[in-house]
Protein backbone atom coordinates (compact mmCIF):
# COMPACT_ATOMS: atom_id res chain seq x y z
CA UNK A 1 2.61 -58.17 -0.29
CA UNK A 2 0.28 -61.30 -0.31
CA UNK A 3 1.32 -63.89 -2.54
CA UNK A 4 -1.40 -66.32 -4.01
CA UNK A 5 -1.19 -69.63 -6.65
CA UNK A 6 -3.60 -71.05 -8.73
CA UNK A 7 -3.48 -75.24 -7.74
CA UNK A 8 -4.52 -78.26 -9.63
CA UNK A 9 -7.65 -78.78 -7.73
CA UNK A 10 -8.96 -82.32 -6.36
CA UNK A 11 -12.74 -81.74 -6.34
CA UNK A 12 -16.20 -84.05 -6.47
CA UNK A 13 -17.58 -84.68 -9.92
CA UNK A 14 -20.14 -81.73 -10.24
CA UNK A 15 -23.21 -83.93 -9.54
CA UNK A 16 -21.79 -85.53 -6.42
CA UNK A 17 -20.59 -82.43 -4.98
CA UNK A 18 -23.75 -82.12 -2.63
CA UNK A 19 -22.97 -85.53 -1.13
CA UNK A 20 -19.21 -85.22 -0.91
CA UNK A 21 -19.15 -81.71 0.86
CA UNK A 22 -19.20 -81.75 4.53
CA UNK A 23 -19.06 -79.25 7.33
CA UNK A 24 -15.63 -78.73 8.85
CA UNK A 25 -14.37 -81.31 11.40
CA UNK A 26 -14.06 -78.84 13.80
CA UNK A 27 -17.58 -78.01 14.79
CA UNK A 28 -19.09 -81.45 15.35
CA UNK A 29 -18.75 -84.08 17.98
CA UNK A 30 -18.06 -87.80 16.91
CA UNK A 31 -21.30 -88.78 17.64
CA UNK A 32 -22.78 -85.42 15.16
CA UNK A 33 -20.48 -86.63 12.59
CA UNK A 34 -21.60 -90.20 12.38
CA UNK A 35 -24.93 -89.52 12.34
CA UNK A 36 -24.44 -86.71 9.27
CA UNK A 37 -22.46 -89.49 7.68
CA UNK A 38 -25.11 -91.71 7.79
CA UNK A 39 -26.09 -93.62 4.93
CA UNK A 40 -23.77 -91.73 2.26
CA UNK A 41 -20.47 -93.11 2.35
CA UNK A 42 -19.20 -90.30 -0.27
CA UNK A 43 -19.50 -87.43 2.57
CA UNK A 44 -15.95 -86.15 3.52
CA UNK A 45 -17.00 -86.04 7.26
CA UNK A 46 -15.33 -90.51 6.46
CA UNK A 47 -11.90 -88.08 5.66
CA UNK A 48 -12.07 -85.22 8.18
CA UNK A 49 -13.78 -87.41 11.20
CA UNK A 50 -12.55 -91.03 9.92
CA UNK A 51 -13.15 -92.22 13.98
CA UNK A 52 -16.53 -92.39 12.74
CA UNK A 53 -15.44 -95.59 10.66
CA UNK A 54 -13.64 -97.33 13.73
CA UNK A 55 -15.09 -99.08 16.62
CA UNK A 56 -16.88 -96.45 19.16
CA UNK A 57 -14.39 -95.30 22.22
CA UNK A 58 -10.97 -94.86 19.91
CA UNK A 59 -8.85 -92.34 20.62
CA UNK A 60 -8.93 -89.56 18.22
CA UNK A 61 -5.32 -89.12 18.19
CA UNK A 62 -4.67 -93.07 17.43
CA UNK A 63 -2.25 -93.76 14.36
CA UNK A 64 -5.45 -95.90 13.28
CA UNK A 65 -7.72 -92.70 12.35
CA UNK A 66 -4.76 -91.24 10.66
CA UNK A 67 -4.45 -94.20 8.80
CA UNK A 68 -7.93 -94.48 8.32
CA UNK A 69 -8.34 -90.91 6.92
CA UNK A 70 -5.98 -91.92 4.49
CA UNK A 71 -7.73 -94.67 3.17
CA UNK A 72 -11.14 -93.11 3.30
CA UNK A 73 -9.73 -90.21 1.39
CA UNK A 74 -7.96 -92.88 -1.61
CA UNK A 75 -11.77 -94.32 -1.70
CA UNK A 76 -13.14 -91.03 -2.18
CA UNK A 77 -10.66 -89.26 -4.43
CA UNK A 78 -11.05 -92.40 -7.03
CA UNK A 79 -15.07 -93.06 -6.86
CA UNK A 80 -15.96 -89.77 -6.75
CA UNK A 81 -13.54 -86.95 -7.52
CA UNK A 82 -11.75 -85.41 -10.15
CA UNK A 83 -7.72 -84.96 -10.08
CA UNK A 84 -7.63 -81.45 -11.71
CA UNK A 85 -4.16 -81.57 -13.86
CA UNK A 86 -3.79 -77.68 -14.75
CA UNK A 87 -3.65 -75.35 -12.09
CA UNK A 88 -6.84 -73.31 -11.92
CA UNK A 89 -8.35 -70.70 -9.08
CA UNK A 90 -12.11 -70.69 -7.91
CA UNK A 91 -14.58 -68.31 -6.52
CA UNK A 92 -16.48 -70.03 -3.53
CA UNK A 93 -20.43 -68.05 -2.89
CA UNK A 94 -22.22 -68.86 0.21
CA UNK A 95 -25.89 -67.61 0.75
CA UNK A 96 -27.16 -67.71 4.57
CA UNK A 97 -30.67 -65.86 5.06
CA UNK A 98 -29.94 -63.60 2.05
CA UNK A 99 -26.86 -62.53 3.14
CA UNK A 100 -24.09 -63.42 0.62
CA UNK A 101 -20.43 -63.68 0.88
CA UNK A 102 -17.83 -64.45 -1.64
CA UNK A 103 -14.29 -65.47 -1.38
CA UNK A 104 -11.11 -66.57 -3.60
CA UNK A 105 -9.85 -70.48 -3.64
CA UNK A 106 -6.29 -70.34 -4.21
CA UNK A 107 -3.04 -71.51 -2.50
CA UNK A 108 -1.43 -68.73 0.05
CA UNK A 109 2.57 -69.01 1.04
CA UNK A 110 3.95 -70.95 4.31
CA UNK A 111 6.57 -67.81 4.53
CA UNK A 112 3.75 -65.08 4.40
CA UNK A 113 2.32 -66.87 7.12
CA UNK A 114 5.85 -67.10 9.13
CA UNK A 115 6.62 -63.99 8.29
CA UNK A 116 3.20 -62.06 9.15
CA UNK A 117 2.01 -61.00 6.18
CA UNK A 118 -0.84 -63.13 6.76
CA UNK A 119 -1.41 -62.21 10.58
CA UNK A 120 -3.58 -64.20 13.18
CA UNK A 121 -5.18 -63.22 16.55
CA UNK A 122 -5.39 -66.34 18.65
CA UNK A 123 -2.79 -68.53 20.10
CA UNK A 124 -2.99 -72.65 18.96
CA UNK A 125 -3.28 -75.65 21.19
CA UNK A 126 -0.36 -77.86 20.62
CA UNK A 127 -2.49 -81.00 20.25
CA UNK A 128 -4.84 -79.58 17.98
CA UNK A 129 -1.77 -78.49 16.05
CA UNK A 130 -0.34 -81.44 16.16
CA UNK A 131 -3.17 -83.26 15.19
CA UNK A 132 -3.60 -81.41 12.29
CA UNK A 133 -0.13 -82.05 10.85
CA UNK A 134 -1.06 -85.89 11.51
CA UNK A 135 -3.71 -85.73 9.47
CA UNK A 136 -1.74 -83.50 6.34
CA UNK A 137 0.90 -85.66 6.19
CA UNK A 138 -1.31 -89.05 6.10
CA UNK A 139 -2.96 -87.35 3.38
CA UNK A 140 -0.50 -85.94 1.39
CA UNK A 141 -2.79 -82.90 1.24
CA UNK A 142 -4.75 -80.34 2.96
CA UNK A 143 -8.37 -81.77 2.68
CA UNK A 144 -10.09 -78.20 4.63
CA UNK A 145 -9.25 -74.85 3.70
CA UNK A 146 -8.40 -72.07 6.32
CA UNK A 147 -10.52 -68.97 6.08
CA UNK A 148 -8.70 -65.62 5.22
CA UNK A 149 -10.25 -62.32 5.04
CA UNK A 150 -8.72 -58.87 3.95
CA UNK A 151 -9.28 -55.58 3.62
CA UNK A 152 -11.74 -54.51 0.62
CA UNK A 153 -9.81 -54.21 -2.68
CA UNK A 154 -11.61 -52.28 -5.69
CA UNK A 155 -9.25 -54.34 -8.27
CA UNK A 156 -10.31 -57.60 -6.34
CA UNK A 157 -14.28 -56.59 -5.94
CA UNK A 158 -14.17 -55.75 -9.89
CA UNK A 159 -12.58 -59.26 -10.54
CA UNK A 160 -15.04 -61.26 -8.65
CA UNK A 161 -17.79 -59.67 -10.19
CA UNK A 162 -16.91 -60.58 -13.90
CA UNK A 163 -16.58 -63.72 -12.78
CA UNK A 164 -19.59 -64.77 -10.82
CA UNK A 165 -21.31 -63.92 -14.37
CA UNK A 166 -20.54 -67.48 -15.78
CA UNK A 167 -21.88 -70.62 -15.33
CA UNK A 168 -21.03 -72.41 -12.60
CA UNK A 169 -19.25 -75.30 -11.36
CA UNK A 170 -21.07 -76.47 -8.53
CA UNK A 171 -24.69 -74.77 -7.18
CA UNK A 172 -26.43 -76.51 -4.40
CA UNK A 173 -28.20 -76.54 -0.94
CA UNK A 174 -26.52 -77.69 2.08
CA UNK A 175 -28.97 -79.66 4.25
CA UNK A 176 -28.65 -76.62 6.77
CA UNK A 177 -30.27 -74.29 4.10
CA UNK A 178 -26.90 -72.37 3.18
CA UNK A 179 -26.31 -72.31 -0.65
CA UNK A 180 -23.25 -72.96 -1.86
CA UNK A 181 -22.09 -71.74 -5.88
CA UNK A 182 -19.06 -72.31 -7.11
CA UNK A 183 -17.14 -70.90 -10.69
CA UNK A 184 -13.83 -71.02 -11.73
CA UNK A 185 -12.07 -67.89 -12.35
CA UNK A 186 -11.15 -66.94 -16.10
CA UNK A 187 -8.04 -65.29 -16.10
CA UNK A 188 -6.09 -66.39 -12.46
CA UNK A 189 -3.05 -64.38 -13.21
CA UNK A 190 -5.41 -61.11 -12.83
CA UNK A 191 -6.10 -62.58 -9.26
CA UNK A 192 -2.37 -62.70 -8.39
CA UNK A 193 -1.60 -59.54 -9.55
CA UNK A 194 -4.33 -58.03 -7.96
CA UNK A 195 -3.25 -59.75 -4.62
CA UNK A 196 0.54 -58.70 -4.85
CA UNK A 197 -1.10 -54.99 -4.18
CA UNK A 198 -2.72 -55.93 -1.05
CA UNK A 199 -0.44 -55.51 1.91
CA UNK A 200 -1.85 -58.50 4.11
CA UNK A 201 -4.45 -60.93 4.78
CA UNK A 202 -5.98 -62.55 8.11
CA UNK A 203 -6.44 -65.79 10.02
CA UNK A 204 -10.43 -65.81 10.42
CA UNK A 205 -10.90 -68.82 10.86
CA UNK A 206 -8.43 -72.27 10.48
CA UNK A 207 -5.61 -71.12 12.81
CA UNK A 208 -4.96 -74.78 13.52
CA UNK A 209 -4.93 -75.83 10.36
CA UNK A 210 -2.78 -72.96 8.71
CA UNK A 211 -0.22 -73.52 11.72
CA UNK A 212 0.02 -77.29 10.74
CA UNK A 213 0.22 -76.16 7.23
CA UNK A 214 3.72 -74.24 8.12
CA UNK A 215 4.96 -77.05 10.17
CA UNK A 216 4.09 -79.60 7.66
CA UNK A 217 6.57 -77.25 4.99
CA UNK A 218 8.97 -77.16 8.13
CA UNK A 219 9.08 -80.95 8.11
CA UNK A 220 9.51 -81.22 4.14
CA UNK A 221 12.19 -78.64 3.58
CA UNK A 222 14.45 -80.68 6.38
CA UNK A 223 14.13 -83.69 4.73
CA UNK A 224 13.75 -82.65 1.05
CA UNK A 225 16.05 -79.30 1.17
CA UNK A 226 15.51 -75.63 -0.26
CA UNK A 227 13.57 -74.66 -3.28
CA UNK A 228 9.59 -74.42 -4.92
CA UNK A 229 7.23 -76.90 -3.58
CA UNK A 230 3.94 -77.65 -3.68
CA UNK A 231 4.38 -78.50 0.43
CA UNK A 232 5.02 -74.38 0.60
CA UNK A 233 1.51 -73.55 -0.26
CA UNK A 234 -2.00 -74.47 1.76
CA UNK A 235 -5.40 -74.45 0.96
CA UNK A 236 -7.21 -70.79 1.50
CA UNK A 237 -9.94 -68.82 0.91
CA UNK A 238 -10.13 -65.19 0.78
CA UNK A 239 -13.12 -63.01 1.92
CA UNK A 240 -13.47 -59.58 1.63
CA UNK A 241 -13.59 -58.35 5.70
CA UNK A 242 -17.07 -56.22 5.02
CA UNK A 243 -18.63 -59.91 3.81
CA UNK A 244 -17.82 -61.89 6.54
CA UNK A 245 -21.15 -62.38 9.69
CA UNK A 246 -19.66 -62.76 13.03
CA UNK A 247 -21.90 -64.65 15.32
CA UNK A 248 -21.32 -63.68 19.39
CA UNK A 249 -19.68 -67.10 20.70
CA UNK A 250 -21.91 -67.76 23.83
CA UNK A 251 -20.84 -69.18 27.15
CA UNK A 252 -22.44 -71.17 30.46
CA UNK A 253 -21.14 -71.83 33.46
CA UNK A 254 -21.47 -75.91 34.41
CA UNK A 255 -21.26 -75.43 38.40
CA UNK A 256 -20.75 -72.94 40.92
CA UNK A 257 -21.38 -73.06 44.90
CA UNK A 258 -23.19 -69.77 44.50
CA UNK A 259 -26.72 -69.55 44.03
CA UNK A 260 -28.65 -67.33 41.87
CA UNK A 261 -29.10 -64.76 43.84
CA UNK A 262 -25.53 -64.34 45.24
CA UNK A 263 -24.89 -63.79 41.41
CA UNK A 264 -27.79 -61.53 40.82
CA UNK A 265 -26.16 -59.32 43.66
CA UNK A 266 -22.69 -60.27 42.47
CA UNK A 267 -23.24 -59.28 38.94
CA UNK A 268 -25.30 -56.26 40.01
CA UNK A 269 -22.35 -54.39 41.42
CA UNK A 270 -20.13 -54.37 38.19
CA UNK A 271 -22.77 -52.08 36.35
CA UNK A 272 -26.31 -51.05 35.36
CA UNK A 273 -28.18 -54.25 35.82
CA UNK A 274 -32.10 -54.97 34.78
CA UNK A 275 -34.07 -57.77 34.16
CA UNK A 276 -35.23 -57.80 30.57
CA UNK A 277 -37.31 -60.18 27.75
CA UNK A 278 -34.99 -60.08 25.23
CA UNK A 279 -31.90 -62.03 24.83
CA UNK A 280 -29.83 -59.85 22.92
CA UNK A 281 -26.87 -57.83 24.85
CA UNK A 282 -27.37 -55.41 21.54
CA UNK A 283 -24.80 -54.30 18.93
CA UNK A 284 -21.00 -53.73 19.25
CA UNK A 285 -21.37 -49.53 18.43
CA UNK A 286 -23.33 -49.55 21.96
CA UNK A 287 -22.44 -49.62 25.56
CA UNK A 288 -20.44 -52.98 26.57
CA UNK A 289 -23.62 -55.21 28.06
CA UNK A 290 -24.03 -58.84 28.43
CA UNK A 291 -27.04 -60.89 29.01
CA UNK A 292 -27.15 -63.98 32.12
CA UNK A 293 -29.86 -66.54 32.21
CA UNK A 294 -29.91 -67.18 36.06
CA UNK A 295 -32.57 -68.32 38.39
CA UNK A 296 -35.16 -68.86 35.07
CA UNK A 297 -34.62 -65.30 34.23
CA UNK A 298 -32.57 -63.11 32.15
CA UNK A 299 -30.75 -60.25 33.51
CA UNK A 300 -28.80 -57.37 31.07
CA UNK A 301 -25.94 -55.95 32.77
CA UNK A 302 -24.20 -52.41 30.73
CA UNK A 303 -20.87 -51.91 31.87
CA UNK A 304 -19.62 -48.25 32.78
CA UNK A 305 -18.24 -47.18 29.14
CA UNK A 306 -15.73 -44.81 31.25
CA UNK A 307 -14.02 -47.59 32.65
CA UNK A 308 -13.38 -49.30 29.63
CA UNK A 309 -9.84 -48.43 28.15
CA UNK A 310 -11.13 -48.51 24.53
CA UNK A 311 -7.88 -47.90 23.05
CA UNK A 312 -6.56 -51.21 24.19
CA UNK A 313 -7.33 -54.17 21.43
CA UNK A 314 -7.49 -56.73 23.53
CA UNK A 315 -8.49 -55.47 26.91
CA UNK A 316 -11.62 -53.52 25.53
CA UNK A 317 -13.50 -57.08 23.65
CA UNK A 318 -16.23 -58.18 25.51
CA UNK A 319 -14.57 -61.85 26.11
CA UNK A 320 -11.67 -59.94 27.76
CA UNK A 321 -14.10 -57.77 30.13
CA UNK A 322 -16.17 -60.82 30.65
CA UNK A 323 -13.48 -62.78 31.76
CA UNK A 324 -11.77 -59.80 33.87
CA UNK A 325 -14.24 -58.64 35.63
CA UNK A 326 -16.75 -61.85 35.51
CA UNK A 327 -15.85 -65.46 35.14
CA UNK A 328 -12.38 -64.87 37.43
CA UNK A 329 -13.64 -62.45 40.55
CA UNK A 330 -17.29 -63.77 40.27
CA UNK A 331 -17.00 -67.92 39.43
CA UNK A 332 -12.90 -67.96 39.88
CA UNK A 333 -12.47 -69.72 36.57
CA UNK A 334 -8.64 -68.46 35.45
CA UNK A 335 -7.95 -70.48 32.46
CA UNK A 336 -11.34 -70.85 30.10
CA UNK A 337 -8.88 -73.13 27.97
CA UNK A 338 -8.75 -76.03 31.01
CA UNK A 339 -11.73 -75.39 33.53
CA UNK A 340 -14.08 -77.69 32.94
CA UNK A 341 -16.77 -75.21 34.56
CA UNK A 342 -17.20 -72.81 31.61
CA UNK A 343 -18.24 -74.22 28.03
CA UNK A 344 -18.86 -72.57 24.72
CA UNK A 345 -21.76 -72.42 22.65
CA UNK A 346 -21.87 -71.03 18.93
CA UNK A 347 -24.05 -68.50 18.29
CA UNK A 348 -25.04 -70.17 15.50
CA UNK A 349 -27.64 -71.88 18.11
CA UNK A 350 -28.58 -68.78 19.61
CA UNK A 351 -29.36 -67.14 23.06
CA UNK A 352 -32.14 -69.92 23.39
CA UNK A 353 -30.03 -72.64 23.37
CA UNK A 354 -28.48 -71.06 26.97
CA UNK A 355 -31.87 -71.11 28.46
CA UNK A 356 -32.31 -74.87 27.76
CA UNK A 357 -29.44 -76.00 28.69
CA UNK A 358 -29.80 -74.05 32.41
CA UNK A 359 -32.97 -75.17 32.89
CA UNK A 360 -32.51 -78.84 31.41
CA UNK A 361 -30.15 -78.58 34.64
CA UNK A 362 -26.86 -78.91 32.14
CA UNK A 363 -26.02 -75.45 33.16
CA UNK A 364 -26.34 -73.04 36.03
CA UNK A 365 -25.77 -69.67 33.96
CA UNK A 366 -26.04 -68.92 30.14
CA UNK A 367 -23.81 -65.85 29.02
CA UNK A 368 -25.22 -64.18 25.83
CA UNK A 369 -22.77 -62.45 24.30
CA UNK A 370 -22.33 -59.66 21.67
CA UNK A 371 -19.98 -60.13 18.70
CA UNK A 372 -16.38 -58.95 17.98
CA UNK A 373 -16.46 -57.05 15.22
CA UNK A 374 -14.25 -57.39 12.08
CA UNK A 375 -12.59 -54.19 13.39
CA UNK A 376 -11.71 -55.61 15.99
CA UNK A 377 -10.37 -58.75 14.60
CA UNK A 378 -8.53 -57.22 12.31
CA UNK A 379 -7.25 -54.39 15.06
CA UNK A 380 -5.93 -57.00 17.59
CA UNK A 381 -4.32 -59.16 14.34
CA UNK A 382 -2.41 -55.29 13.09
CA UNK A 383 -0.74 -55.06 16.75
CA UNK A 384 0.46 -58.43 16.63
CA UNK A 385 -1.77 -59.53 19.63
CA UNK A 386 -3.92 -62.80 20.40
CA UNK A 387 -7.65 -62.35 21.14
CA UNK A 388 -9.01 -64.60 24.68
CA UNK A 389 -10.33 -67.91 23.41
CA UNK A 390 -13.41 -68.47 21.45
CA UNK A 391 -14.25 -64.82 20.53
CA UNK A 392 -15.57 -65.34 17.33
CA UNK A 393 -17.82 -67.62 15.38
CA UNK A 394 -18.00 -67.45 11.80
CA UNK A 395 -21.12 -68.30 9.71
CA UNK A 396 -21.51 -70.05 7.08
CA UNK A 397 -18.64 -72.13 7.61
CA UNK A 398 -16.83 -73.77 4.66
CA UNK A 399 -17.79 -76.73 3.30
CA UNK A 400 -15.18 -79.50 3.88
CA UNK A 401 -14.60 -81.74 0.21
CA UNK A 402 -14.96 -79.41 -2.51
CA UNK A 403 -11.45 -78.74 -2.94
CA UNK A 404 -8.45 -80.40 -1.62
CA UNK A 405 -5.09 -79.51 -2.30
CA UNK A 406 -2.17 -82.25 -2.95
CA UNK A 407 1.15 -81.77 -1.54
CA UNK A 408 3.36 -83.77 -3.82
């Protein structure tokens, strides 16, 4: 069963928390994060991008931005935070075009992670990994939390509900227009007895950072031996799996030697293909479609639903059938992780973002995709399988800064 811990929380001071409270490293570019950081020298973006603070053209994996992080996040932590010294747990709210979604901030287990009782679906880059446990151990802490979703729980639901009627801790809008609420829970050991009844949580999103998490323990148990440590537990938040949106993660295609009509015909004899107005391949309980920007157009093509082996996890997501029976025969890209021919594009930006970047000339094809379903997700995670890369993008995305959890 899932084990969770209430942690002594290091969080903003309640009236800086709009300027501390950053989005995640992961889904902005240096240049995006300096000029978010701009101006207000309390956003953690200066402890989660701390390149931003160095001279333009270092290498993100340089001992100096590890070294910088650390000194950024000293700054921080005494002008503008509070060292929490009892350990408490916190419900997090997000609100994104009225849709609401709540989760638990507590501490989850290294060894439930090891051991699969909190069970992910994609595979890790080593030097993502690796530059994640950099940055841990040159904090001392983990500074972004990994997104975990589970299963609805009636004795969970009833908790959160008592206490999002309270006031709260934090309450304010992110400059993207996502509100963020926060409370602290009442009575934590209710939480972690409610938790040691559900079987298993998920990986949503954060695999990087829980992976470096478990190494970082790794590390500290060689050099420090067995028994309790703070170094066991990392920084989580818990979702119920019917809250969570799941935004299609878009592709293009950089360069090809075909032209648009080769693909027109090429794509054309995979399926039903038409040319349409709208965008939007349609929902996951339909017919597996996709939509292609090509030659100033956009083109839907359904796939044959009979030749889809729907009982396979893995082999029956879109990204898989798109990659099978697309991007390899049709463009010949094999490895979407290291061909510099395909890129990604959150679906946060939307289907319109394809069509500028093809006819801007940055691209040659937009892909727009349909979601992967929390099913799904959580299907692929139960038979202990990995999902291709970049098949789903999460929204709202947790805000970097309001809680950080020390190791020591």
């Amino acid at each position: 069963m899932l084990r969770i811990q209430p942690f002594p929380a290091i969080r903003p001071e309640p009236h800086l928390a709009a300027r501390v409270a950053s989005v995640p490293y992961d889904v902005v570019n240096t240049a995006e994060a300096r000029q978010l950081a701009e101006d207000n020298p309390l956003s953690f973006l200066h402890v989660v991008r701390p390149e931003i603070d160095l001279p333009e053209g270092t290498d993100l994996y340089d001992a100096s931005v590890y070294a910088k992080a650390a000194e950024n996040f000293r700054s921080l932590r005494a002008d503008a935070m509070v060292d929490e010294t009892e350990p408490a747990l916190y419900l997090y709210r997000q609100v994104m075009n009225h849709r609401q979604q709540t989760g638990l901030v507590c501490c989850c287990h290294v060894d439930d992670y090891a051991n699969n009782v909190i069970r992910r679906h994609e595979e890790t880059r080593k030097s993502k990994e690796d530059d994640r446990t950099r940055h841990i151990t040159a904090l001392n802490a983990n500074a972004g939390p990994v997104l975990l979703t589970f299963r609805d729980d009636d004795a969970v639901g009833q908790l959160i509900d008592r206490d999002r009627n309270q006031r709260p801790l934090y309450h304010f809008d992110a400059p993207d227009g996502i509100t963020h609420t926060v409370w602290r829970v009442v009575d934590p050991g209710a939480y972690v007895t409610a938790f040691g009844d559900v079987p298993c949580a998920y990986v949503a999103d954060g695999h990087h950072r829980s992976a470096a998490a478990s190494r970082v323990a790794e590390q500290r148990r060689a050099e420090r031996g067995p028994g309790p440590a703070e170094h066991d537990w990392f920084l989580s938040v818990l979702f119920p799996a019917s809250e969570l949106t799941i935004l299609a993660y878009n592709r293009v295609i950089r360069s090809t030697d075909l032209d648009a009509g080769a693909i027109v015909d090429a794509l054309g004899a995979l399926g039903t293909l038409s040319t349409t107005d709208d965008p939007d391949p349609g929902g996951s309980d339909g017919p597996c479609a996709f939509c292609f920007y090509v030659g100033g157009a956009w083109h839907r093509l359904v796939l044959d639903p009979s030749t889809i082996d729907a009982t396979d996890p893995v082999d029956s997501l879109d990204v898989a059938l798109l990659h099978d029976r697309i991007l390899e025969p049709i463009f010949g890209i094999h490895d979407v992780r290291t061909d510099s021919r395909i890129d990604f594009v959150g679906g946060i930006r939307g289907p319109e973002e394809l069509r500028r970047q093809v006819d801007d000339g940055r691209a040659v094809v937009g892909i727009s995709m349909r979601p992967t379903s929390s099913d799904q997700l959580l299907a692929v995670a139960d038979a202990g399988l990995s999902m291709p890369p970049k098949s789903t993008w999460f929204e709202p995305k947790l805000r970097s800064g309001l809680f950080v959890h020390a190791l020591d």
